[in-house]
Protein backbone atom coordinates (compact mmCIF):
# COMPACT_ATOMS: atom_id res chain seq x y z
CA UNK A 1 98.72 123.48 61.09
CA UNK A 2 100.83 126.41 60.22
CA UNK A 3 101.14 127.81 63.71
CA UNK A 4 101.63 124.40 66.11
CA UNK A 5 100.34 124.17 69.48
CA UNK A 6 100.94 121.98 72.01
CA UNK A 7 98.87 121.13 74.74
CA UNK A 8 100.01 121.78 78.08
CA UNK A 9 103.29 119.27 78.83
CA UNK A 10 104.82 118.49 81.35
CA UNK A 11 109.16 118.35 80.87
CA UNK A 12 111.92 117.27 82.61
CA UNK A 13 115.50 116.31 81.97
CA UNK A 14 116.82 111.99 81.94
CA UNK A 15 119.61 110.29 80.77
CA UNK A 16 119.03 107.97 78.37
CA UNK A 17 122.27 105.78 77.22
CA UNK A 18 124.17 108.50 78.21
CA UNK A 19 122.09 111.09 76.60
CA UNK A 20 120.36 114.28 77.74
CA UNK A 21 117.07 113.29 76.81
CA UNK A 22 113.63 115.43 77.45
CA UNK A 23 110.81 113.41 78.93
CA UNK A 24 107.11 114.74 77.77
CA UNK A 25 103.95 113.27 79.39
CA UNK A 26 100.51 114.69 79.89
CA UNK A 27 100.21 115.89 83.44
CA UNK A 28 96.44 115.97 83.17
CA UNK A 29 96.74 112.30 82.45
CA UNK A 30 94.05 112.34 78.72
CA UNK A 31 97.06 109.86 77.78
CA UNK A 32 99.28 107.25 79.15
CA UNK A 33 101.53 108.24 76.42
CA UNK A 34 105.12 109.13 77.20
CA UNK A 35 108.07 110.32 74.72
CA UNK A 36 111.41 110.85 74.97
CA UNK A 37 113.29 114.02 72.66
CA UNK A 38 116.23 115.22 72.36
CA UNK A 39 117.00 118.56 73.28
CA UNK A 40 116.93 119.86 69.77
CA UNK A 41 113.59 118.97 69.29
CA UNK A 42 112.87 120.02 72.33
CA UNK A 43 113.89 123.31 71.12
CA UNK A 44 111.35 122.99 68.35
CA UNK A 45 108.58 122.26 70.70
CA UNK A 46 108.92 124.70 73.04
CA UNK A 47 108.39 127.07 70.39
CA UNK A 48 104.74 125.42 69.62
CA UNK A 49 102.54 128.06 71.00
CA UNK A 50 100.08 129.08 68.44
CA UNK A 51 101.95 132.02 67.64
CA UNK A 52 105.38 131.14 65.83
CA UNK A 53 104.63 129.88 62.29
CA UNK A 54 106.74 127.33 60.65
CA UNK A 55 108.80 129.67 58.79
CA UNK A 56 109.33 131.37 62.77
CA UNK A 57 110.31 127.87 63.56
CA UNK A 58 112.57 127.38 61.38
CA UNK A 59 114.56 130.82 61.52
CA UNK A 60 114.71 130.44 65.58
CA UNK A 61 116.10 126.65 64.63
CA UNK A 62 118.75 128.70 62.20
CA UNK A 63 119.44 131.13 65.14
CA UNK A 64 120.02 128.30 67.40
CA UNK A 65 121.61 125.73 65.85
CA UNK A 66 123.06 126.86 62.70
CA UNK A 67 121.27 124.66 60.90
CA UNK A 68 118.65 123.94 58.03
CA UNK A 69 114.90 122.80 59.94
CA UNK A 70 113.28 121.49 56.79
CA UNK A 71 108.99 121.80 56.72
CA UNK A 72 108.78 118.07 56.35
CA UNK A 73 110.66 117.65 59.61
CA UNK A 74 108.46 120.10 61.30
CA UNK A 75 104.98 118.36 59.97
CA UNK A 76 106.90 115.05 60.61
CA UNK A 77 107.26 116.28 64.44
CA UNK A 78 103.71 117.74 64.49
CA UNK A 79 102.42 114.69 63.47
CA UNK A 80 104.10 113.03 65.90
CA UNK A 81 102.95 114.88 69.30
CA UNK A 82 99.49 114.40 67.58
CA UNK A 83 99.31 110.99 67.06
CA UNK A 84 100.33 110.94 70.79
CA UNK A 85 97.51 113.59 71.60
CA UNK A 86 100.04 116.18 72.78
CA UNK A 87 98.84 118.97 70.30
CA UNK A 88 95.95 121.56 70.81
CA UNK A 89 93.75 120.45 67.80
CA UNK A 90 90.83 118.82 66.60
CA UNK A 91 91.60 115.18 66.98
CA UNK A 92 92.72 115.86 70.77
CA UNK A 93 89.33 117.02 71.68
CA UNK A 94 87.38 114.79 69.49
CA UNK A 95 89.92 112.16 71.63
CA UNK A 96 88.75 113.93 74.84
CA UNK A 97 85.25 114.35 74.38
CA UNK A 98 84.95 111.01 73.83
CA UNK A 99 86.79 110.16 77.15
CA UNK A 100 84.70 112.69 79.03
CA UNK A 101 81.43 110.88 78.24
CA UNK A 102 82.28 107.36 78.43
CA UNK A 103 83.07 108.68 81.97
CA UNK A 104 80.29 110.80 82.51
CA UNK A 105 77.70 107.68 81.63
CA UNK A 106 79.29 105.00 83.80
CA UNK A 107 78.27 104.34 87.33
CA UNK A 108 82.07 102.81 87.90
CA UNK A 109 85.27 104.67 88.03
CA UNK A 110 87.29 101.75 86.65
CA UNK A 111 90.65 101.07 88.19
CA UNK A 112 92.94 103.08 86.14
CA UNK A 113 96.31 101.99 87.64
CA UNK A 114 95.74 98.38 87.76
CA UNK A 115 98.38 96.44 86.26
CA UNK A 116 100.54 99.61 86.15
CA UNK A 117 101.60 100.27 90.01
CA UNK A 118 99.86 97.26 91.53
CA UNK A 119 98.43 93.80 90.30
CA UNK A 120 95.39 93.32 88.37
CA UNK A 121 95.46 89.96 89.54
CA UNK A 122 93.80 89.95 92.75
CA UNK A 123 95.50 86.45 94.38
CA UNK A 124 99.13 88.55 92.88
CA UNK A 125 98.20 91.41 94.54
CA UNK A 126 96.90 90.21 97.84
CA UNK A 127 101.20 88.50 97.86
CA UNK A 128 101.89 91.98 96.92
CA UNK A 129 100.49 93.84 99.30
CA UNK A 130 101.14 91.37 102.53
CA UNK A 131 104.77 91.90 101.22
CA UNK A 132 104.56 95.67 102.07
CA UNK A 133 103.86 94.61 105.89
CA UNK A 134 106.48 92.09 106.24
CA UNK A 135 109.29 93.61 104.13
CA UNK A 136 112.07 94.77 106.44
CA UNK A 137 110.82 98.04 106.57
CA UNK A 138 107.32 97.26 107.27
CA UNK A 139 105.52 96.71 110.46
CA UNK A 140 104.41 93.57 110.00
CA UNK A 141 100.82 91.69 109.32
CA UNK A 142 98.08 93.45 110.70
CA UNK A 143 96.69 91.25 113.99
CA UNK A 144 93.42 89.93 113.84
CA UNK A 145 92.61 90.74 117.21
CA UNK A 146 91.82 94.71 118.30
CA UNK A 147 94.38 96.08 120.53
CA UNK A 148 92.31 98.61 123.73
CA UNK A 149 93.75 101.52 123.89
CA UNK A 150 90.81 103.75 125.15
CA UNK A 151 91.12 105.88 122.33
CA UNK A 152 89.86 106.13 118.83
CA UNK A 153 91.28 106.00 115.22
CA UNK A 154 89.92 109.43 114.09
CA UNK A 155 92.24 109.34 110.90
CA UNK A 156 95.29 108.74 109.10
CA UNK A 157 98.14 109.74 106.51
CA UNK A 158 99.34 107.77 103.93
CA UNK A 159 101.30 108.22 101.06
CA UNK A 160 100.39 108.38 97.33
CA UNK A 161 103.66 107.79 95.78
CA UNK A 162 103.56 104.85 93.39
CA UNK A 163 103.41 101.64 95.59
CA UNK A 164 106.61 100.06 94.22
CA UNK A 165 108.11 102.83 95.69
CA UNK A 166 106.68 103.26 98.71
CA UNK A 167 104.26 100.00 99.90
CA UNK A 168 105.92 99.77 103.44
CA UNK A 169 105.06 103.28 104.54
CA UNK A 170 101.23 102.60 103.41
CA UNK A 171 101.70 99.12 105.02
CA UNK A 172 102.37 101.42 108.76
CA UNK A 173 99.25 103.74 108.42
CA UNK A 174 97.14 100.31 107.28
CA UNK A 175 98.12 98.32 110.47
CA UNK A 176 97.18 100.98 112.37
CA UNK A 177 93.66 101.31 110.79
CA UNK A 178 92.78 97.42 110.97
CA UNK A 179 93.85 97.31 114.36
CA UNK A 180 92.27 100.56 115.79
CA UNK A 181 89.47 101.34 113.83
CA UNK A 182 85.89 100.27 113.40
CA UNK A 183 84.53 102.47 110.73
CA UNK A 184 81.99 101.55 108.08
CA UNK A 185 82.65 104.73 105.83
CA UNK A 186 85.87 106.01 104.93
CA UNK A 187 86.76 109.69 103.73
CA UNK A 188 89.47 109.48 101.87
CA UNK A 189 91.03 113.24 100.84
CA UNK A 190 93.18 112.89 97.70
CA UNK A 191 95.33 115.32 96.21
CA UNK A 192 94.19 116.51 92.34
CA UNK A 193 97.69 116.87 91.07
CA UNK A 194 95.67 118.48 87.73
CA UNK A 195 94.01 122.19 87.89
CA UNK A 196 90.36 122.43 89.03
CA UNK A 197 87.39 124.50 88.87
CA UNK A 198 86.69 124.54 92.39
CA UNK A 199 88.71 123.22 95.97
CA UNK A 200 86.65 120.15 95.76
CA UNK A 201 85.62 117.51 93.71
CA UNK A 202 83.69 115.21 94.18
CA UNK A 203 81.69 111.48 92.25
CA UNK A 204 79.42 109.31 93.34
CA UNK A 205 80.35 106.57 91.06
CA UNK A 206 81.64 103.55 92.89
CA UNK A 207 85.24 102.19 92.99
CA UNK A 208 85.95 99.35 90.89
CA UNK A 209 89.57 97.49 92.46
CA UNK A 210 91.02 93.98 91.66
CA UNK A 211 89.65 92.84 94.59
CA UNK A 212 85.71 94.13 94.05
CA UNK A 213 83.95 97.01 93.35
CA UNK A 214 83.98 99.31 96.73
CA UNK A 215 80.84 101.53 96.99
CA UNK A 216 80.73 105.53 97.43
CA UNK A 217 78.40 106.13 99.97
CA UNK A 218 75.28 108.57 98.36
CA UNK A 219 73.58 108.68 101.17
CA UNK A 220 76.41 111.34 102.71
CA UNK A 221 76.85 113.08 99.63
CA UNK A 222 73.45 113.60 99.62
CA UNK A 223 73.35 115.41 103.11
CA UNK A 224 76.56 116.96 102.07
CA UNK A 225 75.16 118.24 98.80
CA UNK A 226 71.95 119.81 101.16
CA UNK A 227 74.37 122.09 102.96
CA UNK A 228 76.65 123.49 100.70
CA UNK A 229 76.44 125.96 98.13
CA UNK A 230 79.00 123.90 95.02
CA UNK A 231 78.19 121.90 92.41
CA UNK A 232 79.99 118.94 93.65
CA UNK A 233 80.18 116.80 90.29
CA UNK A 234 82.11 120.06 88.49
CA UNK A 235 85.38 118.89 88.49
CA UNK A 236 84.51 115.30 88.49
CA UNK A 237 86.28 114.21 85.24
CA UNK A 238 89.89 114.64 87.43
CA UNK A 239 88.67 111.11 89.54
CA UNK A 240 89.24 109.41 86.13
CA UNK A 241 92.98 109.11 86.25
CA UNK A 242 93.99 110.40 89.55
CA UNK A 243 95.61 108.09 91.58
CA UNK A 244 95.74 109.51 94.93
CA UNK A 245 92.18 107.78 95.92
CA UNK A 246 92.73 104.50 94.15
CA UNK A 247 95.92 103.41 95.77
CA UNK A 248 94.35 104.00 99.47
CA UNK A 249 91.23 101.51 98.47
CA UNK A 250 93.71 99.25 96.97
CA UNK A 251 95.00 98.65 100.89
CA UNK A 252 91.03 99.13 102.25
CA UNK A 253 89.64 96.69 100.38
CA UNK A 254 92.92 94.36 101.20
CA UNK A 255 92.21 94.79 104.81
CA UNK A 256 88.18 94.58 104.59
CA UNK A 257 86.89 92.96 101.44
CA UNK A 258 86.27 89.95 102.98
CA UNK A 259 85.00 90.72 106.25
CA UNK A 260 83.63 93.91 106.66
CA UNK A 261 81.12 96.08 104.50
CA UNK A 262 82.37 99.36 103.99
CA UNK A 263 81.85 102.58 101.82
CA UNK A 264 83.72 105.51 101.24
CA UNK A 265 83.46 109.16 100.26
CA UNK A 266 86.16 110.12 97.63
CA UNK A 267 87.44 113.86 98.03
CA UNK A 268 89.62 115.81 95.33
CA UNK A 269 91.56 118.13 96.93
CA UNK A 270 92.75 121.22 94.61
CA UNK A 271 95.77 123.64 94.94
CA UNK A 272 96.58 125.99 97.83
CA UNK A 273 98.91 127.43 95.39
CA UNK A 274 97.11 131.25 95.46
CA UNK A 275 96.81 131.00 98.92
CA UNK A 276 100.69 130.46 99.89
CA UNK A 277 101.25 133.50 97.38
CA UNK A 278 98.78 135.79 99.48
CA UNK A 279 99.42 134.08 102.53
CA UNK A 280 95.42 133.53 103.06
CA UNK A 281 94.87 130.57 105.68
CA UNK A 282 92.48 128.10 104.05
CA UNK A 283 90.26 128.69 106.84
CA UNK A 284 89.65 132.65 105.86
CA UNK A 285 89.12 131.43 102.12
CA UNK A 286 84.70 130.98 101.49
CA UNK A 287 84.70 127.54 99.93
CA UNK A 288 86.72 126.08 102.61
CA UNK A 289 84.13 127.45 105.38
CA UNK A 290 81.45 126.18 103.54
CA UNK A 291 82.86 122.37 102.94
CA UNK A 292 83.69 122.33 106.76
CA UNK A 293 79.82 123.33 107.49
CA UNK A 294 78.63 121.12 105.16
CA UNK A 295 80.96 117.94 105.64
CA UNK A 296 80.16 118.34 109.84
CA UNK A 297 76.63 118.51 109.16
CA UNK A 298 76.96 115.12 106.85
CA UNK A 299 78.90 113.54 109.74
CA UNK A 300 76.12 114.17 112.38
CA UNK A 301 73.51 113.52 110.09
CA UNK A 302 74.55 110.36 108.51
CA UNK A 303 75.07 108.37 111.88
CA UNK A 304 78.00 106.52 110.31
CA UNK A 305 81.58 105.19 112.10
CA UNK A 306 83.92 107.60 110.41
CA UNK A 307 87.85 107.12 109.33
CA UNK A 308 89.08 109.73 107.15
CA UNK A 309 92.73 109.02 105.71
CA UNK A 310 94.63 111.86 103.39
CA UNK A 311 96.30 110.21 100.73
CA UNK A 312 99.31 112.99 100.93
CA UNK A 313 103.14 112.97 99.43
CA UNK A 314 105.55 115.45 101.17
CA UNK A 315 108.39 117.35 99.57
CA UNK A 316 109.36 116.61 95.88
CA UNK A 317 113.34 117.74 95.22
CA UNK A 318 115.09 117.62 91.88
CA UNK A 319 114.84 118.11 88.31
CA UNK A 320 112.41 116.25 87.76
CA UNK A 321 110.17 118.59 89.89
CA UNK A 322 111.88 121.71 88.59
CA UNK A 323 114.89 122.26 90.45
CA UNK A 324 118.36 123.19 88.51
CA UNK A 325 120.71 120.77 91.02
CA UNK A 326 120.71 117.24 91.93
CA UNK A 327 119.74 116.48 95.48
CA UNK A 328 123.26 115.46 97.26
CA UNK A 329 122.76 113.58 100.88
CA UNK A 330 123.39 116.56 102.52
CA UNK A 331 120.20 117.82 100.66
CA UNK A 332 118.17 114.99 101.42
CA UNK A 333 119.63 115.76 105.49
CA UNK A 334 118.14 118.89 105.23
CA UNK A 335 114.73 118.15 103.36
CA UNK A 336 113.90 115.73 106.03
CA UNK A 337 114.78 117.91 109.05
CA UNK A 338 112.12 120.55 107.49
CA UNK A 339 109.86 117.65 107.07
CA UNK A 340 109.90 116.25 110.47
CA UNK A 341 109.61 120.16 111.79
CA UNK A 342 106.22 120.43 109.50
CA UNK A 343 104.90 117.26 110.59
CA UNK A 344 104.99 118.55 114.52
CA UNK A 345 102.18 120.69 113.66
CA UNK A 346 100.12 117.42 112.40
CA UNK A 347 100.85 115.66 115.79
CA UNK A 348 99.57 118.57 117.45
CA UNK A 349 96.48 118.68 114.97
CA UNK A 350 97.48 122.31 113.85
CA UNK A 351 96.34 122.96 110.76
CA UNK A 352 97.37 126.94 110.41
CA UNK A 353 100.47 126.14 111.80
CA UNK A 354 101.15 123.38 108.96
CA UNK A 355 99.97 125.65 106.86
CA UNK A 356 101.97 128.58 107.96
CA UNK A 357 105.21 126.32 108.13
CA UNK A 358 104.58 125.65 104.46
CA UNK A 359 103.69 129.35 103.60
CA UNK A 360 106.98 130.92 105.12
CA UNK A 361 109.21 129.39 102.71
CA UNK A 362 106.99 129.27 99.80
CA UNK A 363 106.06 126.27 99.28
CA UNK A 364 110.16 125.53 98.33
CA UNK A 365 109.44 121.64 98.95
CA UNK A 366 106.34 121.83 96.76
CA UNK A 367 104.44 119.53 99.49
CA UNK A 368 101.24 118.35 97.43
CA UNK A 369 100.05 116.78 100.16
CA UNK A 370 99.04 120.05 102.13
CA UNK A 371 95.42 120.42 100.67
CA UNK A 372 94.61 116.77 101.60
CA UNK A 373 96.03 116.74 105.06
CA UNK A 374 94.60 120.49 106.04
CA UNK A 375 90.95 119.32 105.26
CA UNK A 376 91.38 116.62 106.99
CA UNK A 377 92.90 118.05 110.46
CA UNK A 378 90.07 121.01 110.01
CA UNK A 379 87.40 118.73 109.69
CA UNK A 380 88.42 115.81 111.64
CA UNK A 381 87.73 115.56 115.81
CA UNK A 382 91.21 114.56 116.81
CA UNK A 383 93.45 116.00 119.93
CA UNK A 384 96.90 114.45 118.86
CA UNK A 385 98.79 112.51 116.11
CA UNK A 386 101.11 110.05 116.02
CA UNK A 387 104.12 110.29 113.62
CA UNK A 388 104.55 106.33 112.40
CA UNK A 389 107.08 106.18 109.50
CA UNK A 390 108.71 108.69 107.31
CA UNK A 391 110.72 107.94 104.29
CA UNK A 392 111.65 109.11 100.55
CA UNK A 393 112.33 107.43 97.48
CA UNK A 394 114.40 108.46 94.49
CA UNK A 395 112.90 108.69 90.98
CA UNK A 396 114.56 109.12 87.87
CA UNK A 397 117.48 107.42 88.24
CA UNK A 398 118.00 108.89 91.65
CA UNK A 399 118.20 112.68 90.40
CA UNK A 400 115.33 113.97 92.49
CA UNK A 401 113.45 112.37 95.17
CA UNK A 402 109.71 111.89 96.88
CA UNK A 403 109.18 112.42 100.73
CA UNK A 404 106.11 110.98 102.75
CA UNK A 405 105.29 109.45 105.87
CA UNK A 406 102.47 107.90 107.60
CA UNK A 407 100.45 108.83 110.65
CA UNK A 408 97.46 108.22 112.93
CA UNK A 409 95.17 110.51 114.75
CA UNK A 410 93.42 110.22 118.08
């Protein structure tokens, strides 16, 4: 491999023992594999783009550092990010081939974050997740008996942050939908946080969690599928690893595993990115038009109780996300003043003014939740929202930080 390439990775700075370290993983999630590097090597990675040859490598390392970069350390590196399935070559897609039709050939999506962010264990994570409700924070156990309000749960936000981190803000939206809703089908919207062919993806494959395998209901992708013009299984590889989905029908299946037959319809939301940079609406853009024709004609069709529920993260701050500062509290202040501003337009069900909010400052906050939670509101037949919780939680030994909140619609 005389002119390394690595696959794309995604970077960012830690301390490790009082080190600068570099932190690669795979942001399209082929591995679970993480490494740590120094910034030297570093240095020697970031110069593994198919076009520097070793001898390239080693003069820039010269340049640099003023030092001898010996061959063997190079292969020895090479070899390295390979075994780890970081490089662009032949065992990587042999690796991912592989993965793509074990995937492709099962009727399951197997529950990839099991005993990772949550429990496999489904007695440990029932404890788990009734701790979310009760911790101080939460809102407490779910009651068993429906509250009358004269209004119905059209839909909710939740977060997707990892649930260690965030539990007790899922925990508010969850209350909310055992209490006030009486769906048998839920649409969840889920953000792809990896690059797709189209805005949507879509699987019919059924949802294996700890506490039971949670069905995908066929019967609406099938009307779906009659009234729009996409193929919707194109991007469907992304469900295999994304968590966005998962970690809502961890809590769905908490709430109604036991007593209530449910489906759902799993939706893969893709990047607005191009639109915030031409300031196109969503709702000008073709694909978008057609998915709103086609999911309202599955709605009416299908004669099922509907809850949809975007599975959305807010604002992500710090260098872990790309930013050159650490967050101070005045930052934080500031982030969640904008956030509370954007989330007005959600209460109000205004989806171009969400968007627009978003758009004017381009996307600084880098809010991956916007795709989910604009599908939603444009499908969805709601008049208001109801802000419930917001918080944020620090990652990476509290250099940047993750916003989100929950919320119902009416």
């Amino acid at each position: 491999m005389n002119n390394p390439k690595l696959r794309p990775v995604e970077a960012f700075p830690i301390e490790s023992s009082g080190k600068r370290m570099i932190c690669l993983r795979d942001p399209l999630n082929f591995t679970d594999n993480i490494l740590t590097v120094s910034p030297n090597i570093f240095f020697i990675l970031s110069h593994f783009d198919g076009q520097h040859t070793l001898l390239d490598i080693q003069s820039e390392y010269m340049r640099k550092f003023g030092e001898l970069l010996f061959t063997e350390r190079i292969v020895e590196i090479i070899d390295q990010m390979d075994t780890n399935f970081f490089m662009d070559s032949d065992r990587f897609n042999e690796f991912k081939d592989n993965l793509e039709g074990e995937f492709r050939r099962s009727k399951i999506r197997k529950a990839a974050h099991a005993g990772k962010s949550y429990d496999s264990d489904p007695r440990v994570l029932k404890k788990q997740i009734e701790g979310f409700f009760i911790a101080p924070e939460g809102h407490g156990l779910p009651s068993s008996l429906k509250t009358e309000t004269g209004l119905t749960l059209k839909g909710a936000i939740a977060p997707h942050i990892d649930l260690r981190e965030g539990g007790s803000c899922f925990a508010w939206a969850y209350k909310e939908i055992a209490e006030h809703s009486d769906a048998d089908t839920f649409i969840v919207f889920g953000t792809a946080h990896r690059e797709m062919k189209n805005l949507f993806s879509f699987t019919g494959k059924d949802f294996e969690t700890p506490f039971g395998t949670l069905e995908t209901d066929r019967e609406f992708l099938e009307i779906f599928d009659r009234n729009y013009g996409y193929d919707l299984l194109d991007d469907e590889f992304v469900h295999r690893s994304e968590h966005t989905i998962e970690f809502q029908l961890i809590f769905l299946q908490y709430l109604f595993h036991e007593n209530r037959d449910i489906k759902i319809v799993p939706i893969l939301c893709g990047s607005f990115h191009e639109m915030i940079l031409k300031g196109i609406p969503p709702s000008e853009v073709g694909q978008m038009a057609d998915f709103i024709k086609a999911f309202r004609a599955a709605v009416s069709e299908s004669k099922r109780k509907i809850c949809m529920i975007a599975s959305a993260d807010l604002a992500h701050i710090g260098p872990r996300y790309g930013d050159q500062y650490i967050p101070t509290p005045g930052t934080e202040r500031e982030v969640k003043e904008d956030d509370l501003e954007m989330l007005k337009c959600a209460e109000e069900v205004d989806k171009d003014g969400f968007f627009h909010s978003i758009r004017e400052v381009g996307d600084k906050r880098r809010i991956c939740g916007l795709p989910p939670i604009y599908t939603m509101m444009s499908v969805m037949d709601a008049s208001k929202g109801e802000l419930l919780k917001y918080s944020a939680a620090k990652v990476d030994n509290q250099n940047s930080f993750v916003s989100f909140a929950a919320m119902v619609f009416y």
